[in-house]
Protein backbone atom coordinates (compact mmCIF):
# COMPACT_ATOMS: atom_id res chain seq x y z
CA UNK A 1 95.05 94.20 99.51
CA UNK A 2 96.97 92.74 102.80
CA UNK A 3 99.84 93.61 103.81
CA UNK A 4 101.38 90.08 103.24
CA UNK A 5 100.44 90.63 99.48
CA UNK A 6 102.11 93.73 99.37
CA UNK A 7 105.32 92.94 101.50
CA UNK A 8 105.38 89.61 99.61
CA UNK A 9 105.10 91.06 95.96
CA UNK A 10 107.43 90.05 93.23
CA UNK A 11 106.39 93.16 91.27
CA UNK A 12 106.93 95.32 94.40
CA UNK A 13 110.74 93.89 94.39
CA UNK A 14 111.22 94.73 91.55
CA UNK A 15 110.22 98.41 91.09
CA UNK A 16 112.14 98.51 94.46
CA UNK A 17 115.39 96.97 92.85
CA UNK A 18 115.08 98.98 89.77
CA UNK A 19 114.58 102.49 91.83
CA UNK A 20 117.40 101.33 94.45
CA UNK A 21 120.01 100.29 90.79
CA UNK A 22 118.57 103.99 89.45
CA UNK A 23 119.38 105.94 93.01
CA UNK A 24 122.57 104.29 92.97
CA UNK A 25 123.31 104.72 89.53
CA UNK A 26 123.20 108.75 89.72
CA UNK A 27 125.14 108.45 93.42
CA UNK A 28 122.23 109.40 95.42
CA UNK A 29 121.71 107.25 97.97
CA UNK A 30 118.90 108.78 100.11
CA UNK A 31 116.26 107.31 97.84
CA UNK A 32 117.71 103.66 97.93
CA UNK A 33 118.21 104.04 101.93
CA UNK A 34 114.54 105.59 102.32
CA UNK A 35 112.85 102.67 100.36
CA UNK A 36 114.85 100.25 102.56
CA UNK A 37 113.62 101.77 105.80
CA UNK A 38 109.96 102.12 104.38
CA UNK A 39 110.58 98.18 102.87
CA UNK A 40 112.10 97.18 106.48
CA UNK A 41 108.75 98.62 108.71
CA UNK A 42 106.29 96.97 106.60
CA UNK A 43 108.18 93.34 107.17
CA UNK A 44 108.54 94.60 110.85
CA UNK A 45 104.58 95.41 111.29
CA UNK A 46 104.29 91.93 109.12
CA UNK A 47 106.20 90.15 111.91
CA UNK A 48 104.67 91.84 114.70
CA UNK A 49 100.97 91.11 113.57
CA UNK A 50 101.96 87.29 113.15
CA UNK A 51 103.69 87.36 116.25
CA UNK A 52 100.78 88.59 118.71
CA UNK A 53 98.10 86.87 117.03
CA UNK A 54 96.88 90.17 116.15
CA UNK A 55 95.93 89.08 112.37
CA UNK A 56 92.28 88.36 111.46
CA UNK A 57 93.09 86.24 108.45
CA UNK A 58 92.40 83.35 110.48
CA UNK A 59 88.72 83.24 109.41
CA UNK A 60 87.28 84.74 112.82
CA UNK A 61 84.73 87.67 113.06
């Protein structure tokens, strides 16, 4: 699986919401804040890939 499938997953937002509403639910926020960061490097290696030209989903070997 790519990482544009993953980073781009409507089930992956939603365990993410669900686990952010429980962390912050029970006052602990270090769980919420760590799946942000974790959320925020995948878009950031996403966005760096596209940028460079450094993704081989354009069809070439």
């Amino acid at each position: 699986m790519t990482l544009t499938k993953i980073v781009n997953s409507k089930l992956l937002a939603m365990l993410m919401g669900a686990w952010i509403t429980y962390c912050a639910g029970l006052g602990d926020y270090d769980g919420a804040v760590f799946l942000l960061f974790v959320y925020s490097l995948m878009l950031w290696n996403l966005h760096t890939k596209k940028a460079t030209g450094s993704d081989t989903s354009d069809g070439d070997k």
